[in-house]
N, C-alpha and C. Protein backbone atom coordinates (compact mmCIF):
# COMPACT_ATOMS: atom_id res chain seq x y z
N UNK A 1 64.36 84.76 109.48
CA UNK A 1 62.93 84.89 109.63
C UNK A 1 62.54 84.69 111.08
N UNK A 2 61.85 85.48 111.49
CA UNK A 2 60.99 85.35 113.22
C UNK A 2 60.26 84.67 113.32
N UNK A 3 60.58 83.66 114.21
CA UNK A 3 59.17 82.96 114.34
C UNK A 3 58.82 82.60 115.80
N UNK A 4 57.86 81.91 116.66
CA UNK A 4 57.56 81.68 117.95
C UNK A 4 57.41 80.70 117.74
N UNK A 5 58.11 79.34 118.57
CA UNK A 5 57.38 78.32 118.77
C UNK A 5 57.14 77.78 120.09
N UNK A 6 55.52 77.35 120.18
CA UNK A 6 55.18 77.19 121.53
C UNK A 6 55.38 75.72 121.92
N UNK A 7 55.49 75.20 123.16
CA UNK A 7 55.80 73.85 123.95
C UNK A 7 54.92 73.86 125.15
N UNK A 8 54.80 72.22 125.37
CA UNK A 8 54.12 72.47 127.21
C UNK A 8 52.91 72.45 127.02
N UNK A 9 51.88 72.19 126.11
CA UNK A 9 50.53 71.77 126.50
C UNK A 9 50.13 70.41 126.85
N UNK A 10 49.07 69.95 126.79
CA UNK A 10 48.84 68.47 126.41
C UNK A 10 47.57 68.37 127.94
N UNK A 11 47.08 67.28 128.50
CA UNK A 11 45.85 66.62 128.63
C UNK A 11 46.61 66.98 130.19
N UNK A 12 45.73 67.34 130.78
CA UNK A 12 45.72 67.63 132.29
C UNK A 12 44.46 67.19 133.94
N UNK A 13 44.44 66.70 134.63
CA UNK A 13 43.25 66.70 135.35
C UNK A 13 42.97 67.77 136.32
N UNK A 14 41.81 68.30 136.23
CA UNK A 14 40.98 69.30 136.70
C UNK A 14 42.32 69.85 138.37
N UNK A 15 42.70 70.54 138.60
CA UNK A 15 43.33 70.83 139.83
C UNK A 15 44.86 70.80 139.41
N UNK A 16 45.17 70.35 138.24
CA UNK A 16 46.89 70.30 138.55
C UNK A 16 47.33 71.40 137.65
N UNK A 17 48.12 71.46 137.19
CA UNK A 17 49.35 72.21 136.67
C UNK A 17 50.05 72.03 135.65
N UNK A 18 49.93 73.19 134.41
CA UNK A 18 50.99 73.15 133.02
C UNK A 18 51.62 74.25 133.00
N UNK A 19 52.81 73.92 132.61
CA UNK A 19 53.83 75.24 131.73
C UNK A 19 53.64 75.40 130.47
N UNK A 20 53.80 76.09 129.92
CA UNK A 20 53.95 76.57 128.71
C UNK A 20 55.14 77.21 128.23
N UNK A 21 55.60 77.17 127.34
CA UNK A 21 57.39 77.84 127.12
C UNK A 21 56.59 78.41 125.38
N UNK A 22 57.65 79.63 125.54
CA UNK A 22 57.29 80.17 123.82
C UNK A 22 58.59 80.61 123.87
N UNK A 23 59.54 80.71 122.71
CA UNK A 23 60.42 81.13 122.56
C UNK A 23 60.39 81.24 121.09
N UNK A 24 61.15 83.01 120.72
CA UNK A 24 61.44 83.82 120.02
C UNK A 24 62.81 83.49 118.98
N UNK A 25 62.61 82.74 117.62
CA UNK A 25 63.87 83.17 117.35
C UNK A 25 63.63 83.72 115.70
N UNK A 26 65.05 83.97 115.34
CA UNK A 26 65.61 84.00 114.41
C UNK A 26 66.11 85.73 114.44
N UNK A 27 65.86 86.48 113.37
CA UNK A 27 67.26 87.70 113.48
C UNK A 27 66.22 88.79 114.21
N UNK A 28 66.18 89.05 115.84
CA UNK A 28 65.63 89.47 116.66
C UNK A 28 66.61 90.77 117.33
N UNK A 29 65.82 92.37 117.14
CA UNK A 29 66.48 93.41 118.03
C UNK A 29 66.08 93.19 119.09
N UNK A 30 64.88 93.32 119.12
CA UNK A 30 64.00 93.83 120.02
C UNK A 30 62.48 93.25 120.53
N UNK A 31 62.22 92.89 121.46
CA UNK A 31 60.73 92.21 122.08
C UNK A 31 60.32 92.52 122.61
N UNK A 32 59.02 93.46 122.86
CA UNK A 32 58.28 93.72 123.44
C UNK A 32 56.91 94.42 123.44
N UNK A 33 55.65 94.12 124.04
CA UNK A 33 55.43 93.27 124.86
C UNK A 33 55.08 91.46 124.54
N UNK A 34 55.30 90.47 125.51
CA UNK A 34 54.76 88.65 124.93
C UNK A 34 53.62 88.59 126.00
N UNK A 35 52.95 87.50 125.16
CA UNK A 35 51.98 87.36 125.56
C UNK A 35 51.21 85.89 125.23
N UNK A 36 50.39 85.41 126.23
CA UNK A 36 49.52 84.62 125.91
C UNK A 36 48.33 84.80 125.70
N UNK A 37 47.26 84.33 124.69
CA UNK A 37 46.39 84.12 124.54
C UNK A 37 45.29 82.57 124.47
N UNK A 38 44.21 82.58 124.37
CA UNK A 38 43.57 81.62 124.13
C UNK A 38 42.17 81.50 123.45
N UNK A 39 41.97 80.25 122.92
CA UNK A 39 40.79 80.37 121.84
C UNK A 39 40.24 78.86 121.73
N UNK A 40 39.26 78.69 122.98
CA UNK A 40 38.04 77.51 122.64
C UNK A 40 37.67 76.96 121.74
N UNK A 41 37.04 76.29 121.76
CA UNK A 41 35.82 76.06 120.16
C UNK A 41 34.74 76.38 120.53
N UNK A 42 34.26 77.27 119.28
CA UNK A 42 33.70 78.55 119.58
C UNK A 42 33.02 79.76 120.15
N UNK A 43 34.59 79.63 120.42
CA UNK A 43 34.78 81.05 121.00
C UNK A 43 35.62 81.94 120.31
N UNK A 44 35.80 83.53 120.90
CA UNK A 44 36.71 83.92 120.56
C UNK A 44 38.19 84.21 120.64
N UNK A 45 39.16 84.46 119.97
CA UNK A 45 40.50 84.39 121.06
C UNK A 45 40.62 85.63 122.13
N UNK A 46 40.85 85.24 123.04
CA UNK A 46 41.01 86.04 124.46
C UNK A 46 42.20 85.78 124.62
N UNK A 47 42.93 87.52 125.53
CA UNK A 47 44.01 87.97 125.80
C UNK A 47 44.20 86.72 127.61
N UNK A 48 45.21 86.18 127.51
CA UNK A 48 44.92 85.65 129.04
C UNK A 48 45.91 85.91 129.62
N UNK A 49 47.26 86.47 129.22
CA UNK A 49 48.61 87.08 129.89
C UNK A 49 49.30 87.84 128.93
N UNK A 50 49.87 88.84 129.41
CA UNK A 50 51.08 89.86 128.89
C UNK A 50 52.05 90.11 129.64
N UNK A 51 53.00 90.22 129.33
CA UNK A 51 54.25 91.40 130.27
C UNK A 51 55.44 91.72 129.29
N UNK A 52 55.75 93.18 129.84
CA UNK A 52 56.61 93.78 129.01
C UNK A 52 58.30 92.88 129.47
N UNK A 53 58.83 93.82 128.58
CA UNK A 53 60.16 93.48 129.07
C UNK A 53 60.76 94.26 130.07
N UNK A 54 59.97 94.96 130.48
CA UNK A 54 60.57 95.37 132.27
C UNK A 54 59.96 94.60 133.57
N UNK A 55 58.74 93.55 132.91
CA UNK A 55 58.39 92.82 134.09
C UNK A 55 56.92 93.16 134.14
N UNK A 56 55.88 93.95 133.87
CA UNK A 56 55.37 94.66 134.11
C UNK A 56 54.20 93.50 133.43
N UNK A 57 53.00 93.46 134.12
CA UNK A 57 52.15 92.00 134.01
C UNK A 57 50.67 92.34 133.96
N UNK A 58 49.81 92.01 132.94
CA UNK A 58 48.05 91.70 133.13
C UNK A 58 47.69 90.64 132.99
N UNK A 59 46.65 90.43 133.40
CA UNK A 59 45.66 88.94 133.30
C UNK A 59 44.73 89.10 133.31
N UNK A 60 44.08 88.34 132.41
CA UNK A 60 42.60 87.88 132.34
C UNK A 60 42.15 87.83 134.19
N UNK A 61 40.70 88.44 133.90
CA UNK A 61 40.41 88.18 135.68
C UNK A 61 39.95 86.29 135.75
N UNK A 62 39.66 85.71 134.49
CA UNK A 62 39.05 84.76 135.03
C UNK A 62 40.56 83.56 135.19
N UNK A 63 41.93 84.24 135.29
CA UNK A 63 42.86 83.18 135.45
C UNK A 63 44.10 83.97 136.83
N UNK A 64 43.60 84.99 137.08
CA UNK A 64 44.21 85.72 138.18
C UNK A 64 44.12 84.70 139.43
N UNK A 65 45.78 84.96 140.06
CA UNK A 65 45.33 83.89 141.03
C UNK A 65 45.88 82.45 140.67
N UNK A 66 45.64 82.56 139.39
CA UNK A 66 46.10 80.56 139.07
C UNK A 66 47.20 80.74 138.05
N UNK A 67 47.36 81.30 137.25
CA UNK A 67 48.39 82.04 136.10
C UNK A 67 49.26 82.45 136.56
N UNK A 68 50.76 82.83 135.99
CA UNK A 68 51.50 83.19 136.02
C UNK A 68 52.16 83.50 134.85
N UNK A 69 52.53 84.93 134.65
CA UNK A 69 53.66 84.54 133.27
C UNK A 69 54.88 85.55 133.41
N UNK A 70 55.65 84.66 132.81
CA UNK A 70 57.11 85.49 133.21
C UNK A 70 57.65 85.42 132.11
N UNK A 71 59.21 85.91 131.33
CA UNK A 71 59.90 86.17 130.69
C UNK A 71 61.41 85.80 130.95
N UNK A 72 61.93 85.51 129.92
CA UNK A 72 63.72 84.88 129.95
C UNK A 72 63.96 85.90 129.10
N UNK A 73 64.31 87.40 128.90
CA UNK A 73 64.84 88.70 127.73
C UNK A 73 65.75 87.50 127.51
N UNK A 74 66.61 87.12 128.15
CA UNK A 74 68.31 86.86 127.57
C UNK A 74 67.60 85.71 126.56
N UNK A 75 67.02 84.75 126.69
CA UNK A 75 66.83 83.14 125.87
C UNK A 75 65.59 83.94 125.06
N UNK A 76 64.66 85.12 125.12
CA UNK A 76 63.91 85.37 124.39
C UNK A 76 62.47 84.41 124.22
N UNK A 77 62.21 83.97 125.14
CA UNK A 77 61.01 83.51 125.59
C UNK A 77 60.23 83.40 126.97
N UNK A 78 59.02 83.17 126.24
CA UNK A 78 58.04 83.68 127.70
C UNK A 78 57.24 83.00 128.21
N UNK A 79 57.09 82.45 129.36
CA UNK A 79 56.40 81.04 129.77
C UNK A 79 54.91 81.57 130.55
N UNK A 80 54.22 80.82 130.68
CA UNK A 80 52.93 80.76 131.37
C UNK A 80 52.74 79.72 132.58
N UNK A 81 52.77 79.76 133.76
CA UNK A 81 52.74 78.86 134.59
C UNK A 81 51.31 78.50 135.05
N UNK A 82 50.59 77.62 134.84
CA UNK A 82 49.00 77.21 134.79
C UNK A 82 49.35 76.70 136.24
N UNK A 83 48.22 76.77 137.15
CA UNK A 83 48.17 75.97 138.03
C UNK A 83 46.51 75.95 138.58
N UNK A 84 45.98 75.03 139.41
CA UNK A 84 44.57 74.61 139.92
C UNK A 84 43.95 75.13 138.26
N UNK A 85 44.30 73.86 137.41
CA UNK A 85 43.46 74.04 136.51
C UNK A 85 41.77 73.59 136.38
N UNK A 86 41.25 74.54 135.38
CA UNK A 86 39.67 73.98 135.22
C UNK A 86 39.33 73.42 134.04
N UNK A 87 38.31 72.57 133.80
CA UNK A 87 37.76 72.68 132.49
C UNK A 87 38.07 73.51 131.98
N UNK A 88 37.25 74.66 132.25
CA UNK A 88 37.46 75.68 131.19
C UNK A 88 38.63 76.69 130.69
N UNK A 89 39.26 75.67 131.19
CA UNK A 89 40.41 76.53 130.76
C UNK A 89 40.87 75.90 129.31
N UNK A 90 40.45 74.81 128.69
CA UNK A 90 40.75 73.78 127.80
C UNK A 90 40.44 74.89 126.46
N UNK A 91 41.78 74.91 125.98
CA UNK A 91 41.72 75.70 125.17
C UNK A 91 42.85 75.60 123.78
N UNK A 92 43.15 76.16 122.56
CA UNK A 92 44.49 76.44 121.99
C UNK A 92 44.98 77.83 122.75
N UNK A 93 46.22 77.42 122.95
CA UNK A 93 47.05 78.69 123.60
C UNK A 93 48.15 78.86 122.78
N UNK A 94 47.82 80.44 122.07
CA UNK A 94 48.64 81.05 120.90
C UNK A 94 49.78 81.83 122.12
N UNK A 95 50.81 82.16 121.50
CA UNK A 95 52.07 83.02 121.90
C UNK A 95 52.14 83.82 121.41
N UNK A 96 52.04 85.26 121.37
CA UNK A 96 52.22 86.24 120.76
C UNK A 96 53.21 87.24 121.22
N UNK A 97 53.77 88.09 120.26
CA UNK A 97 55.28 89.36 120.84
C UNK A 97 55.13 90.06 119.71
N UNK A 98 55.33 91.62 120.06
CA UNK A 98 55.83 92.60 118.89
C UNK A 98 57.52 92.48 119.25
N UNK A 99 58.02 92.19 117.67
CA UNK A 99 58.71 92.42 117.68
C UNK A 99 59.68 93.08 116.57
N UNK A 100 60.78 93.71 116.77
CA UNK A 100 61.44 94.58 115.80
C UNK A 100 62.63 93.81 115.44
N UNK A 101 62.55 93.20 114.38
CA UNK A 101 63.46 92.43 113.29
C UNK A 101 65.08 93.15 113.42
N UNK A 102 66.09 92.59 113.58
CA UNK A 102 67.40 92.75 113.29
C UNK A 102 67.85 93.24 111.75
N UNK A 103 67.03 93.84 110.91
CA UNK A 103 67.16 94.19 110.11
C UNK A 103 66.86 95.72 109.60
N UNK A 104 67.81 95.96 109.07
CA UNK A 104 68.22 97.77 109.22
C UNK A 104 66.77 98.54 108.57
N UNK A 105 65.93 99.33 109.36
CA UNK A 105 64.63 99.55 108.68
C UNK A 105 63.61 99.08 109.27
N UNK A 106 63.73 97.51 109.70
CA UNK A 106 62.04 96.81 109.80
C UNK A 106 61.45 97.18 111.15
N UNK A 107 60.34 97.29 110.45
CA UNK A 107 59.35 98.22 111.94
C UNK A 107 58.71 97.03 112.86
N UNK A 108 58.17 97.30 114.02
CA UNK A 108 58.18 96.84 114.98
C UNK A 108 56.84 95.63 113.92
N UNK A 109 56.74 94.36 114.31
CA UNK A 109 55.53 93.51 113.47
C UNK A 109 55.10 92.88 115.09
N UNK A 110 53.21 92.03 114.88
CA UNK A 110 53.06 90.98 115.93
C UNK A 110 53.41 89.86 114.96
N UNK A 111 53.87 89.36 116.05
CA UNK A 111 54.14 87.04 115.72
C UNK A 111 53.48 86.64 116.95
N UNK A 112 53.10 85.36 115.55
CA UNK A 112 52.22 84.64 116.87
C UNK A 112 52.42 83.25 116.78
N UNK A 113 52.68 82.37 117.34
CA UNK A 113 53.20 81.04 117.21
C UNK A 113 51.88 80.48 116.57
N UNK A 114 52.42 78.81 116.81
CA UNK A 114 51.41 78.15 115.43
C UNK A 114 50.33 77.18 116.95
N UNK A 115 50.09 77.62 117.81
CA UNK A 115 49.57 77.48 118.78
C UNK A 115 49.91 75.22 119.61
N UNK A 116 49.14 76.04 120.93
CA UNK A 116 49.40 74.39 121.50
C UNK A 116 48.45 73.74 122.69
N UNK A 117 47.81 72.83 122.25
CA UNK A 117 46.18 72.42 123.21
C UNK A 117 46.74 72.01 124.25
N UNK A 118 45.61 72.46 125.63
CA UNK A 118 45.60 72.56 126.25
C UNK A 118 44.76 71.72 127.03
N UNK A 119 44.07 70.56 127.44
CA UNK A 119 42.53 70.13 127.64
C UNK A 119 42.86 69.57 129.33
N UNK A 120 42.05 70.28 130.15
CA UNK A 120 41.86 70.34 131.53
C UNK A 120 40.03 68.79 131.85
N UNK A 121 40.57 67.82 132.40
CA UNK A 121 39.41 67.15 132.09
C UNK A 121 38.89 66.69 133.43
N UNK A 122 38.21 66.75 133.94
CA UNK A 122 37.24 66.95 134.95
C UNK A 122 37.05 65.84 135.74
């Protein structure tokens, strides 16, 4: 069974810096594109990073500049590098990937991890 599980959140002060790690397992062909997202209280969830598996990268404009996200293909997970954090950035940050199951047939599905808080405090 596929699943994502995310690591690397937790309580931060306004200006510093979190990682985030998501990694992909169980019977896995194929990944692509991962991604981060995020979702306030109430708000809605917003796209805040992607990149394929050739490298290839978007961002939210309001984290351009302070974000980063990159990819491990070989370990099958995809990190987010936070840095000069804000308040508002205090959020749950879901992990998401299409991916195509190691199993003869199964079509490409999204997974999305079981998410991990984030709180930037001022």
């Amino acid at each position: 069974q596929v699943q994502l599980v995310e690591s690397g959140g937790g309580l931060v002060q306004a200006g510093g810096s979190l990682r985030l790690s998501c990694a992909a397992s169980g019977s896995i062909f194929r990944i692509n594109p991962m991604g981060w997202s995020r979702q306030a209280p109430g708000n809605q969830r917003e796209l805040v990073a992607a990149i394929t598996s050739g490298g290839s990268t978007n961002y939210a404009d309001s984290v351009k500049g302070r974000f980063t996200i990159f990819r491990d293909n070989a370990k099958n997970t995809v990190y987010l590098q936070m840095s000069t954090l804000k308040p508002e950035d205090t959020a749950v940050y879901y992990c998401n990937a299409d991916i195509q199951p190691r199993v003869v047939g199964s079509p490409w599905s999204n997974y999305w991890g079981q998410g991990t808080q984030v709180t930037v405090s001022s």
